[in-house]
C-alpha atoms as a PDB file:
ATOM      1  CA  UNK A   1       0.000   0.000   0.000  1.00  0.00           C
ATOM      2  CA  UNK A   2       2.707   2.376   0.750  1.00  0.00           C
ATOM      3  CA  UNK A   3       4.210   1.354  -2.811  1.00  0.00           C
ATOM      4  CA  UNK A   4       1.365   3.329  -3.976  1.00  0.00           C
ATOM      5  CA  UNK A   5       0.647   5.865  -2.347  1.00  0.00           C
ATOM      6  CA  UNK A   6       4.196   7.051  -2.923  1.00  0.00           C
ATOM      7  CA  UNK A   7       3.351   6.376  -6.523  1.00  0.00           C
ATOM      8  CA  UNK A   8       0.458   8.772  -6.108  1.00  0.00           C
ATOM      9  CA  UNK A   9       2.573  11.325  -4.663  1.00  0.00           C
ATOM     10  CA  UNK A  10       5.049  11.168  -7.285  1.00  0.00           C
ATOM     11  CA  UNK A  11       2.469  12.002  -9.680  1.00  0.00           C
ATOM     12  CA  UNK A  12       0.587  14.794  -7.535  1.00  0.00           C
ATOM     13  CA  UNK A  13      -2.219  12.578  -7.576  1.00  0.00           C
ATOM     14  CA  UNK A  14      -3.408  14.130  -4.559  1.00  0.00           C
ATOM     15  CA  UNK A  15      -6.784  14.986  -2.442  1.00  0.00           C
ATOM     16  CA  UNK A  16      -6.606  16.748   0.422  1.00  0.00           C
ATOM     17  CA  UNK A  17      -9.498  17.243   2.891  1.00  0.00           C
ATOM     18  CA  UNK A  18     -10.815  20.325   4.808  1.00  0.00           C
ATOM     19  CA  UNK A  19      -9.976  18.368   7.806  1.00  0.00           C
ATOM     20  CA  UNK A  20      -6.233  17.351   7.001  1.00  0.00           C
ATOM     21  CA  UNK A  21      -5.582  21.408   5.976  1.00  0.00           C
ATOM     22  CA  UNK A  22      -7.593  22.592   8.908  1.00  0.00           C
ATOM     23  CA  UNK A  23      -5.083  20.548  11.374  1.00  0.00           C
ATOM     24  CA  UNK A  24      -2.153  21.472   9.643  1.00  0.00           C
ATOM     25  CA  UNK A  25      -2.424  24.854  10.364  1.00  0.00           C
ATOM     26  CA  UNK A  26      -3.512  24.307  13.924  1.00  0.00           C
ATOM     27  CA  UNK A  27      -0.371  22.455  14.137  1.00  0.00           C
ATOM     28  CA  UNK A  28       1.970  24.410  12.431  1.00  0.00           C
ATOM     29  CA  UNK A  29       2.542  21.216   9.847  1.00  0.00           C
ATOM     30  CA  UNK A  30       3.650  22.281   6.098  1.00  0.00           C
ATOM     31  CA  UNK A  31       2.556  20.848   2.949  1.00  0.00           C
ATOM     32  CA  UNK A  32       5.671  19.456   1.839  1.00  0.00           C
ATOM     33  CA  UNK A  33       6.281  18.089   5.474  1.00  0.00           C
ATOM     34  CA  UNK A  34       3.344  15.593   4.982  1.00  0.00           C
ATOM     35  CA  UNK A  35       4.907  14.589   1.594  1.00  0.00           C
ATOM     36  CA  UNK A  36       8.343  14.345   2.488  1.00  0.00           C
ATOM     37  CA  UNK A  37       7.904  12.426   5.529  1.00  0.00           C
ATOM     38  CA  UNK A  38       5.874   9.843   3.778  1.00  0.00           C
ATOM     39  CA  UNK A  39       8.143   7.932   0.964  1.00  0.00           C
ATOM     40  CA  UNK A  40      10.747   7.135   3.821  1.00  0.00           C
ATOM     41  CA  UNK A  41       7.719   6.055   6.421  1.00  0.00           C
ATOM     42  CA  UNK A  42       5.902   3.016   7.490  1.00  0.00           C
ATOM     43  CA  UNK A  43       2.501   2.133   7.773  1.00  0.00           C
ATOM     44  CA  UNK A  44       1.915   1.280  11.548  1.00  0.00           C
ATOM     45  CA  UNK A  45      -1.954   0.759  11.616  1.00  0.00           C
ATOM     46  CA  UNK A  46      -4.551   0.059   8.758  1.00  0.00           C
ATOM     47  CA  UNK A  47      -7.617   0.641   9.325  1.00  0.00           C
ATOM     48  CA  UNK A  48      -9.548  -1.657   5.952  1.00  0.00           C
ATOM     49  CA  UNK A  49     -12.947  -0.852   7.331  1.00  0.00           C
ATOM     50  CA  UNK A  50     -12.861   2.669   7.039  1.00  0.00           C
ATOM     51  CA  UNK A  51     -15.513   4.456   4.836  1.00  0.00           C
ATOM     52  CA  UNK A  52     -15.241   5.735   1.876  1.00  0.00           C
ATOM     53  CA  UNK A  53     -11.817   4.099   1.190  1.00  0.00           C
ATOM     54  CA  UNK A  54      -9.785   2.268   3.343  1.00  0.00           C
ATOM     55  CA  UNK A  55      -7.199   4.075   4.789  1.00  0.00           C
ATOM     56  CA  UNK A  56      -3.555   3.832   6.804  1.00  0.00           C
ATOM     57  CA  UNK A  57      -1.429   5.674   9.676  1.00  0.00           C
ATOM     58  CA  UNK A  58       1.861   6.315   8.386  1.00  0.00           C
ATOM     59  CA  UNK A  59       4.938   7.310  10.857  1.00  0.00           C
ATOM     60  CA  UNK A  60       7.520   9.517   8.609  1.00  0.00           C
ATOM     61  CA  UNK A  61      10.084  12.075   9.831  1.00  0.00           C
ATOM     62  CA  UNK A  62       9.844  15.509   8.974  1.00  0.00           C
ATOM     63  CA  UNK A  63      13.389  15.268   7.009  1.00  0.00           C
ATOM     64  CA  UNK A  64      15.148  18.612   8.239  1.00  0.00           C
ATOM     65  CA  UNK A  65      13.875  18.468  11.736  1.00  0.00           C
ATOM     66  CA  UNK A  66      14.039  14.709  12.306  1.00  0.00           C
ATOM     67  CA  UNK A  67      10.896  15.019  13.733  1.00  0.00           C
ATOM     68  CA  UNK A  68       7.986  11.700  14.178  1.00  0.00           C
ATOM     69  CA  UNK A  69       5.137  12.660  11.991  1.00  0.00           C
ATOM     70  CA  UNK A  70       1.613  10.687  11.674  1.00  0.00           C
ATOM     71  CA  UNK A  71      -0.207  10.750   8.497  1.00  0.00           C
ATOM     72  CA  UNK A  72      -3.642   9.116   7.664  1.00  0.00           C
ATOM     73  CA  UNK A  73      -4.564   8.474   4.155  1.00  0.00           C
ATOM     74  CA  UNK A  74      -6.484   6.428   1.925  1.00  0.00           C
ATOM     75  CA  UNK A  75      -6.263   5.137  -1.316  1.00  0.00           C
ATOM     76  CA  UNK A  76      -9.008   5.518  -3.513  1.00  0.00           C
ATOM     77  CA  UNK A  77     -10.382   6.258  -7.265  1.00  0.00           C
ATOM     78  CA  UNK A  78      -7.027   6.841  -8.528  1.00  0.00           C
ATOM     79  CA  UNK A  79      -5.659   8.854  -5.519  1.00  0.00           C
ATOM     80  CA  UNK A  80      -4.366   9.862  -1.906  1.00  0.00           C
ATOM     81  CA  UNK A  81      -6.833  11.484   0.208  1.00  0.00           C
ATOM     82  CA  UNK A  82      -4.636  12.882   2.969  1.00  0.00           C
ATOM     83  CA  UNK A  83      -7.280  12.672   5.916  1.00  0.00           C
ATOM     84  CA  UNK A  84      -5.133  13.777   8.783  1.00  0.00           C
ATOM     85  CA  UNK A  85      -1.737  14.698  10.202  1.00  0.00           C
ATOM     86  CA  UNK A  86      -0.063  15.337  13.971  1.00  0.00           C
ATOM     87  CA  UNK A  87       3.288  14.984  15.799  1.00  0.00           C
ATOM     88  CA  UNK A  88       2.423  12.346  17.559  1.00  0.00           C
ATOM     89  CA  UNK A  89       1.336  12.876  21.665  1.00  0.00           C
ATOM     90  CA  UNK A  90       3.855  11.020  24.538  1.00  0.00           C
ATOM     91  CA  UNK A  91       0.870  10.390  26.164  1.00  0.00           C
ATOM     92  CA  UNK A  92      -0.774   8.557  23.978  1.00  0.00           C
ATOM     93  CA  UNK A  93       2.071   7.083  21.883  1.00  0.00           C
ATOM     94  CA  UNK A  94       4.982   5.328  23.514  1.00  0.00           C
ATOM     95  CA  UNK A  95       8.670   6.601  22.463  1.00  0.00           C
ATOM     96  CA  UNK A  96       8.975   4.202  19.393  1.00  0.00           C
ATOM     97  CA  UNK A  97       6.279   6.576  18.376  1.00  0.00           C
ATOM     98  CA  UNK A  98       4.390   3.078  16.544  1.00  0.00           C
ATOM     99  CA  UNK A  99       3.457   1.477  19.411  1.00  0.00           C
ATOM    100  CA  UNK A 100      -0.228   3.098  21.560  1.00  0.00           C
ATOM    101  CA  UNK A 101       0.256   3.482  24.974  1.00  0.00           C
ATOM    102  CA  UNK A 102      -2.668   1.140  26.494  1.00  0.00           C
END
C-alpha cells in the first residue's frame, strides 16, 4: 500500500481534505512536510474498514527536523486522500512513536 501511495505522490495525484488542511495549520505542519515524511515512512496501523476508502497511519520524519510525523490516508479512485496529520502525543504514543500506549 505504501508502494502506492508514494506512486500517487510522485504524480501529484493528490486529495486533500478540509480536515487534514484545517489541522495542519492548527499544528503548524507544512505541505511538503506531509509529503516528504511519507516515501521514507511506514505504515503502523490500517484501518480496511474505514468508509469511503480504506485508509492507513503512516509514521515519517519531517526530514530537516528529524521530527515523528503521523499521516492518515487512503487510497481511492485513482488517488491519496490525505485525511489527517499530527506529531504524535507522549501520552498517547509510547517513544517508538508506533506502538499506543494502552
Amino acid at each position: 500500500m505504501l508502494d502506492k501511495i508514494v506512486e500517487l505522490i510522485r504524480a501529484r495525484k493528490i486529495k486533500w481534505s478540509g480536515h487534514i488542511l484545517l489541522r495542519m495549520q492548527q499544528r503548524g505542519i507544512k505541505i511538503n512536510e506531509v509529503l516528504n515524511s511519507i516515501p521514507d515512512g511506514d505504515i503502523i496501523e490500517c484501518y480496511p474498514d474505514d468508509y469511503p476508502y480504506p485508509s492507513c497511519l503512516i509514521l515519517g520524519y519531517v526530514p530537516d527536523a528529524k521530527v515523528g510525523l503521523h499521516v492518515v490516508c487512503a487510497l481511492g479512485q485513482g488517488y491519496v486522500w490525505m485525511i489527517t496529520a499530527y506529531f504524535p502525543d507522549e501520552s498517547e504514543w509510547l517513544a517508538d512513536l508506533r506502538t499506543r500506549r494502552r
